[in-house]
C-alpha atoms as a PDB file:
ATOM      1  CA  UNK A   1     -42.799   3.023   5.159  1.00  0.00           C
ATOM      2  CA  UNK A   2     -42.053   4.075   1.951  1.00  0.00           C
ATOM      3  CA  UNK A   3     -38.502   4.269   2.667  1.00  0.00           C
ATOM      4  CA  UNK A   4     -38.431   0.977   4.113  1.00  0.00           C
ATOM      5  CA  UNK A   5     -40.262  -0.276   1.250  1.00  0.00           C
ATOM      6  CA  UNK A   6     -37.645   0.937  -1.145  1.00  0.00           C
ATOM      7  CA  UNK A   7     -34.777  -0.305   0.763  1.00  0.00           C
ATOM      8  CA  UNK A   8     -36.286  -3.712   0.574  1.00  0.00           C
ATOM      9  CA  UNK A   9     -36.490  -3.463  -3.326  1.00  0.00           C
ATOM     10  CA  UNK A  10     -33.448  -2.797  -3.666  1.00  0.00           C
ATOM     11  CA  UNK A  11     -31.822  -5.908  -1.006  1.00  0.00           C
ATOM     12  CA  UNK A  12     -30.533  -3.074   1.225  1.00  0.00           C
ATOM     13  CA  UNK A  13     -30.458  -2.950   5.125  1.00  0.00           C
ATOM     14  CA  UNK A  14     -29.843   0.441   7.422  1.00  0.00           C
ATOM     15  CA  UNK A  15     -26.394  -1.621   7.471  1.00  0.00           C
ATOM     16  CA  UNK A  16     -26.233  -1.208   3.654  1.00  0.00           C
ATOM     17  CA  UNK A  17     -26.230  -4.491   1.304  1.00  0.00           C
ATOM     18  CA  UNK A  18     -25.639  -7.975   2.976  1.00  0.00           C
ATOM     19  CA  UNK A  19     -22.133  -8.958   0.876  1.00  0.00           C
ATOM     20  CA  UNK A  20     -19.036  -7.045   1.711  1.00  0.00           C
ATOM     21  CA  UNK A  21     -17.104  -4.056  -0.094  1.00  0.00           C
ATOM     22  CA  UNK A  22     -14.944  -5.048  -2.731  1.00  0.00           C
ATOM     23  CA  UNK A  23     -12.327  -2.926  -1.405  1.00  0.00           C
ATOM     24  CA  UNK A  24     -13.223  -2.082   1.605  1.00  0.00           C
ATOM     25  CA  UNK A  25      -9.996  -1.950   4.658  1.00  0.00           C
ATOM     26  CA  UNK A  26      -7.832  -1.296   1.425  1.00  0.00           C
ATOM     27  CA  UNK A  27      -8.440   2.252   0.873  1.00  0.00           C
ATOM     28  CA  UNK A  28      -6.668   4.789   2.837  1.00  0.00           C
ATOM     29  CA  UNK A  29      -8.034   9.005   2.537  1.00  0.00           C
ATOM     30  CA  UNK A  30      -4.367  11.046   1.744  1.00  0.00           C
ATOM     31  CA  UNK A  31      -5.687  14.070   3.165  1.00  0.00           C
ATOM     32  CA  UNK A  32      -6.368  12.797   6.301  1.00  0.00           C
ATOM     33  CA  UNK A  33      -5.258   9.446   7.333  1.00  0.00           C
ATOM     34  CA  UNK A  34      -8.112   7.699   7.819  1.00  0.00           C
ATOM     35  CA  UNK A  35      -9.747   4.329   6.037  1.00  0.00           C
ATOM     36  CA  UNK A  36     -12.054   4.661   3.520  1.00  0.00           C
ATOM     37  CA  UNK A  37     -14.565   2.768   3.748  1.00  0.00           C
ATOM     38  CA  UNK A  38     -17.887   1.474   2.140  1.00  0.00           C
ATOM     39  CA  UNK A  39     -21.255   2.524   2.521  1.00  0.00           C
ATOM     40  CA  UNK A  40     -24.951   3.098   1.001  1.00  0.00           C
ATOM     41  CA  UNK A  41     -25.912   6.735   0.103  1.00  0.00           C
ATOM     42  CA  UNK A  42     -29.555   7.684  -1.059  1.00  0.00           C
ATOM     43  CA  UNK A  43     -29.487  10.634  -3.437  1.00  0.00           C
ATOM     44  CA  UNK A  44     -27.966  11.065  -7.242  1.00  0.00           C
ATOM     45  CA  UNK A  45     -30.017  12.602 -10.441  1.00  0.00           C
ATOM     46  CA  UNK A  46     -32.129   9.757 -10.112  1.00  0.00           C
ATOM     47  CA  UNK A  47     -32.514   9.876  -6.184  1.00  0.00           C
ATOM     48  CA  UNK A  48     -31.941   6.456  -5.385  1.00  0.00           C
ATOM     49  CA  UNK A  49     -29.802   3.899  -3.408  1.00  0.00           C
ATOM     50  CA  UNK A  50     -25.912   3.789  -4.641  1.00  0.00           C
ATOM     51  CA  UNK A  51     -23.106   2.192  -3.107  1.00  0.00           C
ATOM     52  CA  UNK A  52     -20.115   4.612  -2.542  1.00  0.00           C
ATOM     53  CA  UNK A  53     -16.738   4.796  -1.032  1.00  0.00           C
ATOM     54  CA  UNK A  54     -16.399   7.574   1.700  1.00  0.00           C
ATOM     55  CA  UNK A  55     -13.550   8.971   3.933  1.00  0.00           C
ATOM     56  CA  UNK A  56     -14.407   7.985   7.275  1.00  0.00           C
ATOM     57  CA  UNK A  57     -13.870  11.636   8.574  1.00  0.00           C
ATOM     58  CA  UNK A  58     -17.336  12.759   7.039  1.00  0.00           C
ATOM     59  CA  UNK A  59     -18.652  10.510   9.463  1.00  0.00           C
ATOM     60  CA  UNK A  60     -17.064  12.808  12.381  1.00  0.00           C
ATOM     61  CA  UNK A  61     -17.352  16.421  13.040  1.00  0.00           C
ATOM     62  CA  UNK A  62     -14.433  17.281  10.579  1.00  0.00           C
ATOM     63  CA  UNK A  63     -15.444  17.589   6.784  1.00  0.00           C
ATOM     64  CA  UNK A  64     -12.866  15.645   4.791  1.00  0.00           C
ATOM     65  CA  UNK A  65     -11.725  17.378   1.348  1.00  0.00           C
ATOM     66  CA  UNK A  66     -11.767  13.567  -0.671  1.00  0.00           C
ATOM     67  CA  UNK A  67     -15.012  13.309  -2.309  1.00  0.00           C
ATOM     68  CA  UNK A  68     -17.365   9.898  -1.983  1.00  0.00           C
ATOM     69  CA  UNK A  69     -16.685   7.926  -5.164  1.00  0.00           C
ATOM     70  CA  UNK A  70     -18.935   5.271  -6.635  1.00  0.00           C
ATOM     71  CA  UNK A  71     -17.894   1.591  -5.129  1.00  0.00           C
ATOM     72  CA  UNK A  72     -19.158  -0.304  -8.790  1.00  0.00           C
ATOM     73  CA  UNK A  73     -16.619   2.267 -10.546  1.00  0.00           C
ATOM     74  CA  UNK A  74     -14.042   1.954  -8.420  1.00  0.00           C
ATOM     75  CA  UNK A  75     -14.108  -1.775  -8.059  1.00  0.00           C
ATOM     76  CA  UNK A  76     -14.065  -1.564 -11.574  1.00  0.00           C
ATOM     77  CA  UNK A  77     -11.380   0.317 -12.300  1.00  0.00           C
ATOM     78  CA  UNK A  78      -9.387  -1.767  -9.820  1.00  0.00           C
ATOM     79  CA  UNK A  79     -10.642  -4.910 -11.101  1.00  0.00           C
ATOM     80  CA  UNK A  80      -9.631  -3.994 -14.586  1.00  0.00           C
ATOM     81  CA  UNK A  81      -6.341  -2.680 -14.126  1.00  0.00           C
ATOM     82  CA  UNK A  82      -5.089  -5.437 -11.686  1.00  0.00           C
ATOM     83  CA  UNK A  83      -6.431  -7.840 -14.910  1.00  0.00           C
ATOM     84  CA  UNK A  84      -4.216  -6.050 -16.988  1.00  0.00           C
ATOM     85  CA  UNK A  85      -1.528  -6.731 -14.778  1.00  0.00           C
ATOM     86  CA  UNK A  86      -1.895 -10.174 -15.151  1.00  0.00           C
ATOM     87  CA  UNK A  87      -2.371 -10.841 -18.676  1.00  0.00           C
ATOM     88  CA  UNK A  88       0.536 -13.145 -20.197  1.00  0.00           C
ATOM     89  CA  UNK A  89       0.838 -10.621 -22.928  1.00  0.00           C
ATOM     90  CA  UNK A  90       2.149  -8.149 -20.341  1.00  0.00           C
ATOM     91  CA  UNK A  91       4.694 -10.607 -18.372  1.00  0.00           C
ATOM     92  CA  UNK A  92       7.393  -8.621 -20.326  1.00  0.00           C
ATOM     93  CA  UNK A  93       6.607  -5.682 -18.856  1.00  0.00           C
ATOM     94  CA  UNK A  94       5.959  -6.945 -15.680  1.00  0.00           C
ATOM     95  CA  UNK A  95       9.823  -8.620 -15.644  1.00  0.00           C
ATOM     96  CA  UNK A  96      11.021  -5.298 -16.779  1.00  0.00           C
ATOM     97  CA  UNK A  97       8.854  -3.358 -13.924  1.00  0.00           C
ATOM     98  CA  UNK A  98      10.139  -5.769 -11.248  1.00  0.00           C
ATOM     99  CA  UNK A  99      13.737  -6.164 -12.469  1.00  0.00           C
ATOM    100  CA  UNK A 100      14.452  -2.283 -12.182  1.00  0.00           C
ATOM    101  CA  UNK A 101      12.716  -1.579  -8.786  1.00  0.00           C
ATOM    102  CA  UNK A 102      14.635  -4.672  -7.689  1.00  0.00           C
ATOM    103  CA  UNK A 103      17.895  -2.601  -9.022  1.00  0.00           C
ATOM    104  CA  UNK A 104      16.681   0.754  -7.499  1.00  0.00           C
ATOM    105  CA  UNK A 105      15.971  -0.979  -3.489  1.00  0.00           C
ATOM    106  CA  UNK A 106      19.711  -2.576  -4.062  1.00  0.00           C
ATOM    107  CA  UNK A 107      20.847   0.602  -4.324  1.00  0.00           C
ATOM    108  CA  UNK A 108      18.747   2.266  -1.597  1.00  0.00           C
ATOM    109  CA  UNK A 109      19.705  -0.553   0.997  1.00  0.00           C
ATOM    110  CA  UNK A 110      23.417  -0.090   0.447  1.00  0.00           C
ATOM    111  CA  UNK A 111      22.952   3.044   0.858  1.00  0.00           C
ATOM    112  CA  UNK A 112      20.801   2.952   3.937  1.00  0.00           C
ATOM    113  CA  UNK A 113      23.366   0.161   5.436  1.00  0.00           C
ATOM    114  CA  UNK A 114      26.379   2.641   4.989  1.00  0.00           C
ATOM    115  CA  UNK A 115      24.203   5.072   6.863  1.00  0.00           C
ATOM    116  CA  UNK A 116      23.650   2.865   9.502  1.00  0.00           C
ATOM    117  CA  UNK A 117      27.321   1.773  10.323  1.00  0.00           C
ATOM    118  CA  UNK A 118      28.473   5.107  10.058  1.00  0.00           C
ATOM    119  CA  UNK A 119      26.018   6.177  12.872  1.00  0.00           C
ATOM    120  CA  UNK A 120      27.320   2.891  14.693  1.00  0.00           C
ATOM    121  CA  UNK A 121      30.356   4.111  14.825  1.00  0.00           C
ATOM    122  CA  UNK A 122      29.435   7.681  15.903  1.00  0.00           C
ATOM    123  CA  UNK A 123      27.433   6.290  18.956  1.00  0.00           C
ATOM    124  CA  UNK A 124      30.375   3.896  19.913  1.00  0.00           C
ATOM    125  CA  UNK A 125      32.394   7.035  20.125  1.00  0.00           C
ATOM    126  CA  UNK A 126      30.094   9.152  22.244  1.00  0.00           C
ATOM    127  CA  UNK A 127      29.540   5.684  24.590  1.00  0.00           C
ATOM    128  CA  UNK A 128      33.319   5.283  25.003  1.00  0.00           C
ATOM    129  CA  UNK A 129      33.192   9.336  26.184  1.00  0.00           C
ATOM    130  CA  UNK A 130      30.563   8.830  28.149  1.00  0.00           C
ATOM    131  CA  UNK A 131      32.193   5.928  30.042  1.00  0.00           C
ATOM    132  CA  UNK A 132      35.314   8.270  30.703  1.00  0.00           C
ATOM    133  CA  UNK A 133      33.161  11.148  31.856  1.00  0.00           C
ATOM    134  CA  UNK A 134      31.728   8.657  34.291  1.00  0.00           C
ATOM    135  CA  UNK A 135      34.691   7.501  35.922  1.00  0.00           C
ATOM    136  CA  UNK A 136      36.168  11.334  36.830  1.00  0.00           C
ATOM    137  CA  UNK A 137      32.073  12.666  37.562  1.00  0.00           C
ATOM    138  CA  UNK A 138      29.572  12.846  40.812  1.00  0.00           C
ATOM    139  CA  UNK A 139      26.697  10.667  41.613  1.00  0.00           C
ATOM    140  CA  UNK A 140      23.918  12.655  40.262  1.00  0.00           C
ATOM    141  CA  UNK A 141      25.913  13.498  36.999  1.00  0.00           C
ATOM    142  CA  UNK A 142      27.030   9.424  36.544  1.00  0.00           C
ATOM    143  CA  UNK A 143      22.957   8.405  36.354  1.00  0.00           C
ATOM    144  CA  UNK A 144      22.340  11.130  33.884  1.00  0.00           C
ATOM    145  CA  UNK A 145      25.213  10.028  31.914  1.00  0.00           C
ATOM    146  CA  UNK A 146      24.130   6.198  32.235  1.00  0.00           C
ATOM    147  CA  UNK A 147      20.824   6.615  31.229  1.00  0.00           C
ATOM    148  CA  UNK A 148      22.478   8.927  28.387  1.00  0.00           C
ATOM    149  CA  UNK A 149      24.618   5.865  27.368  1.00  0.00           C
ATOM    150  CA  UNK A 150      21.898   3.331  27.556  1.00  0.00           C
ATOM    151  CA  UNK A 151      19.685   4.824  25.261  1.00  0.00           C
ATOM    152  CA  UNK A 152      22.814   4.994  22.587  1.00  0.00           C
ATOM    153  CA  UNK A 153      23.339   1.145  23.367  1.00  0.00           C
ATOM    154  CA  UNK A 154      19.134   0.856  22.334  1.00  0.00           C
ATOM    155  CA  UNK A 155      19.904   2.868  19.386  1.00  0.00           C
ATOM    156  CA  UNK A 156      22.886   0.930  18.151  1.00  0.00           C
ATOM    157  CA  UNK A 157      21.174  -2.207  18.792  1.00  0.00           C
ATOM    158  CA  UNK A 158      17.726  -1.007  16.500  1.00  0.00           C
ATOM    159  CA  UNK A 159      20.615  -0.019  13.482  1.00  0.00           C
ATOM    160  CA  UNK A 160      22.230  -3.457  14.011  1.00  0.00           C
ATOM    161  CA  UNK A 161      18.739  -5.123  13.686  1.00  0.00           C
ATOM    162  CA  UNK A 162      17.511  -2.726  10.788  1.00  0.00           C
ATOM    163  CA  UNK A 163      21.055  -3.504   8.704  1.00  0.00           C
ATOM    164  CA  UNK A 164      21.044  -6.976   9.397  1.00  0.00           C
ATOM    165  CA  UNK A 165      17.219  -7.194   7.387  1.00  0.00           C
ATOM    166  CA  UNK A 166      19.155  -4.623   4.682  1.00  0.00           C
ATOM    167  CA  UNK A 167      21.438  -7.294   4.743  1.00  0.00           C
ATOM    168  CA  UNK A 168      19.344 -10.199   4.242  1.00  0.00           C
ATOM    169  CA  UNK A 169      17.214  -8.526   1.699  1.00  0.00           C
ATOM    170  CA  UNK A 170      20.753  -6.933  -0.541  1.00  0.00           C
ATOM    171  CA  UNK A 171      22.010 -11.225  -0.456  1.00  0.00           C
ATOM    172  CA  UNK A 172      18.836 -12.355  -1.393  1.00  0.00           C
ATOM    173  CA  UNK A 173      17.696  -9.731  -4.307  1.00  0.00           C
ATOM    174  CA  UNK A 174      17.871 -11.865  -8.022  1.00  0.00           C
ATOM    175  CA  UNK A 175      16.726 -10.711 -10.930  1.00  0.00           C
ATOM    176  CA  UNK A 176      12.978 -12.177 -11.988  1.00  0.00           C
ATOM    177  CA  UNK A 177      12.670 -14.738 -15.164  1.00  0.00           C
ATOM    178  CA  UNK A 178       9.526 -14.308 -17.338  1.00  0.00           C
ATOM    179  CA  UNK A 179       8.485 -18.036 -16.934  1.00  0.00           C
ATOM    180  CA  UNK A 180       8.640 -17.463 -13.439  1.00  0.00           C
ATOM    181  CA  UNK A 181       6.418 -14.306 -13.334  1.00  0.00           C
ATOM    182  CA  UNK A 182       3.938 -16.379 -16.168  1.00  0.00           C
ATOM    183  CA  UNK A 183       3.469 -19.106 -13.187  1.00  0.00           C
ATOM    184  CA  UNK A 184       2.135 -16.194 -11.052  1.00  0.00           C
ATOM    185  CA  UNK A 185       0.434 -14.873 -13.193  1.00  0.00           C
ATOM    186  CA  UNK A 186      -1.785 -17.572 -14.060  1.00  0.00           C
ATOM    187  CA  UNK A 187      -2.137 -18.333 -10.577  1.00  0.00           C
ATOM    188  CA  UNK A 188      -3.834 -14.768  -9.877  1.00  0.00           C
ATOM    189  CA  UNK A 189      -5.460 -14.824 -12.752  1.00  0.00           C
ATOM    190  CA  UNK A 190      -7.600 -18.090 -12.192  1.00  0.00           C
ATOM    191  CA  UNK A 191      -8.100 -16.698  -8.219  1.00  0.00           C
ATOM    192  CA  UNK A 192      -9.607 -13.459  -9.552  1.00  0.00           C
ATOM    193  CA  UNK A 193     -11.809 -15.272 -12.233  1.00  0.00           C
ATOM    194  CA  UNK A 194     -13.743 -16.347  -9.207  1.00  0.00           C
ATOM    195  CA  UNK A 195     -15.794 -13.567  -8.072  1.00  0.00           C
ATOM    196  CA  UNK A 196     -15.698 -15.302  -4.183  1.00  0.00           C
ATOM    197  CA  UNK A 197     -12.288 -15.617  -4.211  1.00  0.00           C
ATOM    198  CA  UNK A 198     -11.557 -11.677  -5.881  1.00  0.00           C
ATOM    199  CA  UNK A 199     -11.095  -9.885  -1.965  1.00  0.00           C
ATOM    200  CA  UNK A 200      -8.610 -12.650  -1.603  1.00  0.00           C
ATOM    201  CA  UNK A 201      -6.390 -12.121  -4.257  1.00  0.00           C
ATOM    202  CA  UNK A 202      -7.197  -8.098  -4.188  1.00  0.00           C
ATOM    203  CA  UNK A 203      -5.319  -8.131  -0.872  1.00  0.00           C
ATOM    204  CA  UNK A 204      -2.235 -10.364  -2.073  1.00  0.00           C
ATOM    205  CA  UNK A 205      -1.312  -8.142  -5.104  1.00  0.00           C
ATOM    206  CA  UNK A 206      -2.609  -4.365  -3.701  1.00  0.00           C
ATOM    207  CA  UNK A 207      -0.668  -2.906  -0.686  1.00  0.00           C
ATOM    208  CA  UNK A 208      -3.033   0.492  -0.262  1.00  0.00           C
ATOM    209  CA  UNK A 209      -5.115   2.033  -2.567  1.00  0.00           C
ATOM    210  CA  UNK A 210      -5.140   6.039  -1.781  1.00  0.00           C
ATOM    211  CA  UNK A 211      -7.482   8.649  -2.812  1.00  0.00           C
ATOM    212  CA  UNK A 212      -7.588  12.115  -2.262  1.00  0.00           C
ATOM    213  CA  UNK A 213      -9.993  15.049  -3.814  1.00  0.00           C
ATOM    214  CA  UNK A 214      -7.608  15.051  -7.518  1.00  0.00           C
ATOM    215  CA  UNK A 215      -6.550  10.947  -7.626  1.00  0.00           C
ATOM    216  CA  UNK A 216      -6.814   7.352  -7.086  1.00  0.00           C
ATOM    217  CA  UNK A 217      -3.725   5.690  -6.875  1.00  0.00           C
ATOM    218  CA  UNK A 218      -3.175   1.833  -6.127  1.00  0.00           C
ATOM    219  CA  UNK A 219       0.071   0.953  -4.978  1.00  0.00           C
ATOM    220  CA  UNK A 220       0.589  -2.686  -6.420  1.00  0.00           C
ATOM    221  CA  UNK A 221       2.792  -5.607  -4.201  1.00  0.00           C
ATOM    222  CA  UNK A 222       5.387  -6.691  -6.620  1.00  0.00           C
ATOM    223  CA  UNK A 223       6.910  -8.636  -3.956  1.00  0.00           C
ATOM    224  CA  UNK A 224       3.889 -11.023  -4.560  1.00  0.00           C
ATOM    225  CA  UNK A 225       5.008 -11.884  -7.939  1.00  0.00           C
ATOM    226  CA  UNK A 226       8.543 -13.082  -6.322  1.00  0.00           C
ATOM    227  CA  UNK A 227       9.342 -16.307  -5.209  1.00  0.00           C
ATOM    228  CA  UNK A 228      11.963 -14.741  -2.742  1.00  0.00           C
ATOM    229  CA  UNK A 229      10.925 -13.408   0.456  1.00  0.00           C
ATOM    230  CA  UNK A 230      11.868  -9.171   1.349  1.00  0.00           C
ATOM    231  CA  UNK A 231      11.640  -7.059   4.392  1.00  0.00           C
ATOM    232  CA  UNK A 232      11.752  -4.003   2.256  1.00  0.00           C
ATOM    233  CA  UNK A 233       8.459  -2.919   0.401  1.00  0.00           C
ATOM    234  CA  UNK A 234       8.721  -3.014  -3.274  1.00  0.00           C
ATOM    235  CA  UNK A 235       5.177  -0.768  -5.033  1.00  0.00           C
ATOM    236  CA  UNK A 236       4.546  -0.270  -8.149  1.00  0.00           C
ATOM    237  CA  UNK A 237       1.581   2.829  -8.397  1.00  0.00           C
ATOM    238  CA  UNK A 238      -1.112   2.720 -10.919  1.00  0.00           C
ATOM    239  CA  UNK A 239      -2.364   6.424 -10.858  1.00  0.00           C
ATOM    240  CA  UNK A 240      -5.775   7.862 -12.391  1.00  0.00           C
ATOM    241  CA  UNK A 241      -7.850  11.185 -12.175  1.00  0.00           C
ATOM    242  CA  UNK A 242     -10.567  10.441  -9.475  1.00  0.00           C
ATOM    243  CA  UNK A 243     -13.091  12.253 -11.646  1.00  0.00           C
ATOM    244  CA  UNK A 244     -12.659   9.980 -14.622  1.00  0.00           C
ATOM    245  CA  UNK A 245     -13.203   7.014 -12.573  1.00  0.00           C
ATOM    246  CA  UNK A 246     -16.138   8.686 -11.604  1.00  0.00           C
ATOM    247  CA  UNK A 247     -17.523   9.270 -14.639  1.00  0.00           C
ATOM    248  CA  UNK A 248     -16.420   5.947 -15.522  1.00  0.00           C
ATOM    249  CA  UNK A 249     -13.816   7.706 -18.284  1.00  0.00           C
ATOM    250  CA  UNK A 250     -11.146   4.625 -17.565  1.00  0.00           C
ATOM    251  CA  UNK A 251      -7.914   3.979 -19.068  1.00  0.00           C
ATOM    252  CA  UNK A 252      -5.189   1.449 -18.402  1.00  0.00           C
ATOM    253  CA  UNK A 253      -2.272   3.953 -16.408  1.00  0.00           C
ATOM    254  CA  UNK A 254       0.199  -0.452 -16.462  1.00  0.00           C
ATOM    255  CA  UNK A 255       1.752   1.107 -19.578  1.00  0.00           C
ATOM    256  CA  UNK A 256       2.289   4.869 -19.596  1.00  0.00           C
ATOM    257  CA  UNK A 257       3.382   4.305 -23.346  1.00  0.00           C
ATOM    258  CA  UNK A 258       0.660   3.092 -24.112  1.00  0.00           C
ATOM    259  CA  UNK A 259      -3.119   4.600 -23.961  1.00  0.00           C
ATOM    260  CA  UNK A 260      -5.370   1.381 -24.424  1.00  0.00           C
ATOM    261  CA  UNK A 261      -8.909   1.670 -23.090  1.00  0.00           C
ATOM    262  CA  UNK A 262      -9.643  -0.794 -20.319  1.00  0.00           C
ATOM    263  CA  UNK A 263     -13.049  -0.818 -20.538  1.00  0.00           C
END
C-alpha cells in the first residue's frame, strides 16, 4: 500500500509516467544492438522514483555492459546541444560543417561508383565464360553453371541500381548558402520551442543517438538542413562522456574549438 501510495504521489503507473520518453526509439545500446529504451527505476541516495534510460538487454537474461542513465539529463543534454545547433549565431559553422561532408560523400561516391563498374565488368567476363563452358558441358554441369550465371546477372543488376543512386546523389550534391541554412534553422527552432511538438523535430534532425558504458554520441541528420534530396547518409556526431551527462557536468561538443558551457 505504501508503495502504491507513493507511486500515486509521484503521477507514476507500474507502466511508468503517462507522457512518453523524450527520446525514446532513438537510442540504440553499441555494445549490444539493442534499443534503449525508457523506463521508471525506484532506488538512488534518496530512494525514490527516477526516470532512466536502460539497454533493453537488462531486461533479458544477458547483463548489458551500458549503464542506465538519467532520462531528465539526457533529454537535456540532447535538448541543449541540438539548440545550439540551431542558433543563427552558429549558421556559419553549420554551412562550413555541411559544405565539407558534402565534399567528403562526393568523393566517397566516385569512388564507390568506380568500384562498382569495375566489378561490372569482372562479372560480365566470368558470364561470357560461363556461357562458353555451357555450350561444350553435360546436363548436370550446364544447371550448376546457370544458376552460377544467374546469380552474377542479380549481382550486376544490385551494382547497376546502387551506382545509379551514387549517380543521382554525385549530380545533385551543391554546396549550402547560409541564408538557406538560416530558413531552417528558424524553422526547427520555433518547432522545438514547443515542448509538444520537441519528439517531432528530435526525430527530423537526430538519426541515432548511441550509448555505450564510456559515451553518448548523437549522430545529427544534416541532410535535414538541405533543400536537396540524398540517398546517401550524411551525420554529423556530437560526442560526450556518459558520466558527465550523468552528473549533469555538460558542455557543448558543436564546436570542438570552442569549450562554452551549455548549461
Amino acid at each position: 500500500m505504501q508503495d502504491l501510495l507513493k507511486r500515486r504521489k509521484h503521477g507514476l503507473s507500474r507502466n511508468g509516467p503517462p507522457s512518453k520518453y523524450l527520446l525514446s526509439s532513438m537510442i540504440q545500446c553499441r555494445n549490444c544492438g539493442r534499443s534503449i529504451t525508457g523506463q521508471t527505476s525506484y532506488g538512488g541516495r534518496k530512494k525514490e522514483y527516477r526516470v532512466i534510460y536502460r539497454c533493453k538487454t537488462h531486461k533479458k537474461d544477458v547483463i548489458c555492459k551500458t549503464k542506465p542513465i538519467n532520462a531528465l539529463y539526457l533529454d537535456d543534454f540532447v535538448l541543449k546541444n541540438i539548440a545550439f545547433v540551431l542558433r543563427v549565431s552558429n549558421v556559419k559553422h553549420l554551412q562550413q560543417i555541411i559544405n565539407d561532408k558534402l565534399s567528403e560523400l562526393s568523393l566517397v561516391l566516385k569512388q564507390n561508383i568506380q568500384k562498382s563498374e569495375d566489378k561490372i565488368i569482372e562479372y560480365g567476363d566470368e558470364i561470357k565464360l560461363i556461357t562458353k563452358v555451357i555450350a561444350n558441358s553435360r546436363k548436370n554441369t550446364e544447371l550448376i553453371l546457370n544458376e552460377q550465371m544467374y546469380e552474377y546477372i542479380e549481382i550486376i543488376s544490385e551494382l547497376k541500381d546502387e551506382n545509379k543512386k551514387n549517380l543521382t546523389d554525385l549530380n545533385t550534391i551543391q554546396s549550402v548558402y547560409q541564408k538557406d541554412l538560416k530558413i531552417k534553422q528558424t524553422y526547427y527552432r520555433n518547432i522545438l520551442s514547443k515542448t509538444s511538438q520537441r519528439k517531432s523535430v528530435l526525430k527530423l534532425l537526430i538519426h541515432k543517438i548511441y550509448q555505450d558504458e564510456k559515451n553518448v554520441s548523437i549522430n545529427i541528420n544534416l541532410k535535414s538542413f538541405l533543400e536537396i534530396e540524398l540517398y546517401s547518409d550524411l551525420m554529423y556526431v556530437i560526442k560526450q562522456d556518459r558520466d558527465l551527462i550523468a552528473k549533469k557536468k555538460l558542455y557543448n561538443n558543436f564546436d570542438l574549438d570552442e569549450k562554452e558551457s551549455i548549461i
